[in-house]
Protein backbone atom coordinates (compact mmCIF):
# COMPACT_ATOMS: atom_id res chain seq x y z
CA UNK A 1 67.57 109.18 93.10
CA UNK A 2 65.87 106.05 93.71
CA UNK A 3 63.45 104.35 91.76
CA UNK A 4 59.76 103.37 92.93
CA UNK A 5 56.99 100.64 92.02
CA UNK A 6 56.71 100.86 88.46
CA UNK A 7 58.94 103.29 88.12
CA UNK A 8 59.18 104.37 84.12
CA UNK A 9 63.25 104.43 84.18
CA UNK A 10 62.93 100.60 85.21
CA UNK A 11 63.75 98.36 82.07
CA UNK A 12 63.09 94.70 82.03
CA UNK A 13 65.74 92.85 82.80
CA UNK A 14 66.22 95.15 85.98
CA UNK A 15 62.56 94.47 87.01
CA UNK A 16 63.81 90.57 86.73
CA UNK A 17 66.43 91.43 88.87
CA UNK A 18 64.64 93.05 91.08
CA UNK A 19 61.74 90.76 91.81
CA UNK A 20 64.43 87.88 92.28
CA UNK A 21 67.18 90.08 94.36
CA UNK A 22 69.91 89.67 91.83
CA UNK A 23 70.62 92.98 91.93
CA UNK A 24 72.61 92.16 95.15
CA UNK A 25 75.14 90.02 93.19
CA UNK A 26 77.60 92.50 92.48
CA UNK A 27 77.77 93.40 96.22
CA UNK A 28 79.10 89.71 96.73
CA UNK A 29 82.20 90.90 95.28
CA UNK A 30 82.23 93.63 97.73
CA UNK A 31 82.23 90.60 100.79
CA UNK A 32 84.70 88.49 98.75
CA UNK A 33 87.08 91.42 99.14
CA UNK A 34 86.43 92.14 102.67
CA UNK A 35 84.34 95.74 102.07
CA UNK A 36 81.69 94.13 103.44
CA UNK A 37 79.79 91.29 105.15
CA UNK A 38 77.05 88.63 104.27
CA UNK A 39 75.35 89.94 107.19
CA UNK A 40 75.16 93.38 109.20
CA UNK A 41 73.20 96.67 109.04
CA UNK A 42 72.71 97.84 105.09
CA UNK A 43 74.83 100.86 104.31
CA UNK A 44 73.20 104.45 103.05
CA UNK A 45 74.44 106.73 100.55
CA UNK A 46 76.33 109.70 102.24
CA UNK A 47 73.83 112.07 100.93
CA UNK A 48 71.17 110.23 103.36
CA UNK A 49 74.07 109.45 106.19
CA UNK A 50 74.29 113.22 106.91
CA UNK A 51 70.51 113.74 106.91
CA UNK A 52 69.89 110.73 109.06
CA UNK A 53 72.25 111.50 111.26
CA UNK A 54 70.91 114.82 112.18
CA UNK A 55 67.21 113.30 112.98
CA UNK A 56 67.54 110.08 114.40
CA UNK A 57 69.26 109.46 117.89
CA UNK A 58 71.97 106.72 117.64
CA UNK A 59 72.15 106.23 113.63
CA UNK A 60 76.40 106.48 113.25
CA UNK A 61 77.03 103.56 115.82
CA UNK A 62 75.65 101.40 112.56
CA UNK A 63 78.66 102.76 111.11
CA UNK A 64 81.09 101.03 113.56
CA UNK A 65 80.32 97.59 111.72
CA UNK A 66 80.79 96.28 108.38
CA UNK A 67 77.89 96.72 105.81
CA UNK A 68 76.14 93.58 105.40
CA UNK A 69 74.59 92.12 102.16
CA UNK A 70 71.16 91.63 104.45
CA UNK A 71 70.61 92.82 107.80
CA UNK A 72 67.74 92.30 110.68
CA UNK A 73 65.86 95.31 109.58
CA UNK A 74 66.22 93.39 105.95
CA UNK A 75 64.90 89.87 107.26
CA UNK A 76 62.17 91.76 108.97
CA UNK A 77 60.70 92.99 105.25
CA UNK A 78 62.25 96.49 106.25
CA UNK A 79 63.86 97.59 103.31
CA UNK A 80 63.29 100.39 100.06
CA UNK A 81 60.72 102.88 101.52
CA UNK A 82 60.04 101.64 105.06
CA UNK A 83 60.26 103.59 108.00
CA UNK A 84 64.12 104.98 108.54
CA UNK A 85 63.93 104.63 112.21
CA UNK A 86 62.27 101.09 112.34
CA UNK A 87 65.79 100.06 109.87
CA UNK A 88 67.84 102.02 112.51
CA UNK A 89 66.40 100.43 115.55
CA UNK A 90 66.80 96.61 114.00
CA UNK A 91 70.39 97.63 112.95
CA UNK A 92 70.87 98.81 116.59
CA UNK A 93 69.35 95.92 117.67
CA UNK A 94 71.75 93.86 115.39
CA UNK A 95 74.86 95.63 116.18
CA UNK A 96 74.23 95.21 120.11
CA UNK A 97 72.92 91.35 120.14
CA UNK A 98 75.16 90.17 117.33
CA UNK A 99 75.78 86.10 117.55
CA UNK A 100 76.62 83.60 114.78
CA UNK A 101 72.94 81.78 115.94
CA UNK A 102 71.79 85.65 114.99
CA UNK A 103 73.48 85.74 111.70
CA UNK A 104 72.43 82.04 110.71
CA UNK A 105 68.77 83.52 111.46
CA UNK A 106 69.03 86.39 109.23
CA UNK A 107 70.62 84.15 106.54
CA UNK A 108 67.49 81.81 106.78
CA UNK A 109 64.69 84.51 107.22
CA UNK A 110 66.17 86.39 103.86
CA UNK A 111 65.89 83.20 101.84
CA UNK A 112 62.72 82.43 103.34
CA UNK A 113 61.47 85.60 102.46
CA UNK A 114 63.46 85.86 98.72
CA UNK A 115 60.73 87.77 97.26
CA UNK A 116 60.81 91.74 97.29
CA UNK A 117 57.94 93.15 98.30
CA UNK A 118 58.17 96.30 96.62
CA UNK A 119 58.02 94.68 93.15
């Protein structure tokens, strides 16, 4: 289950972390091992994986790619509940157009747009 704007299981301290992305930290460790990457298409639980790719045409080519800590869809403010298939179609977009000039962009645009939105 995920949790929502002002959502009553939310303490603090993960509010804080929240509003200033350091919630992400701990997936660092995850790019320092070689799981994943700075930058490429966000992964999904399984649970939504096998909805998702039921319902929307050409979601498990995102799966060919390393997760990425931030992603196109991500630098483009599409991220907690925006539209699935918008996410899909940036990672797609990612996936197909991928260039170190892209990845320096997405780098930029996420710290240029550090604060979350949804809190």
């Amino acid at each position: 289950m995920s949790t929502r704007v002002h959502d009553a299981r939310l303490l603090r301290i993960g509010s804080f972390m929240r509003r200033w992305n350091l919630d992400e930290l701990p997936q660092f460790w995850n790019v320092l091992r070689g799981d994943m990457s700075l930058v490429g298409p966000r992964p999904e639980r399984p649970y939504h994986v096998d909805q998702l790719a039921t319902i929307i045409p050409h979601y498990l080519p995102r799966h060919l790619v390393k997760p990425g800590m931030t992603g196109w869809a991500q630098a483009n403010r599409l991220r907690g509940e925006s539209d699935m298939e918008k996410r899909i179609q940036h990672d797609i977009y990612y996936i197909e157009n991928w260039s170190l000039w892209l990845d320096a962009q997405i780098i930029l645009l996420t710290f240029a747009r550090w604060k979350n939105n949804e809190q």
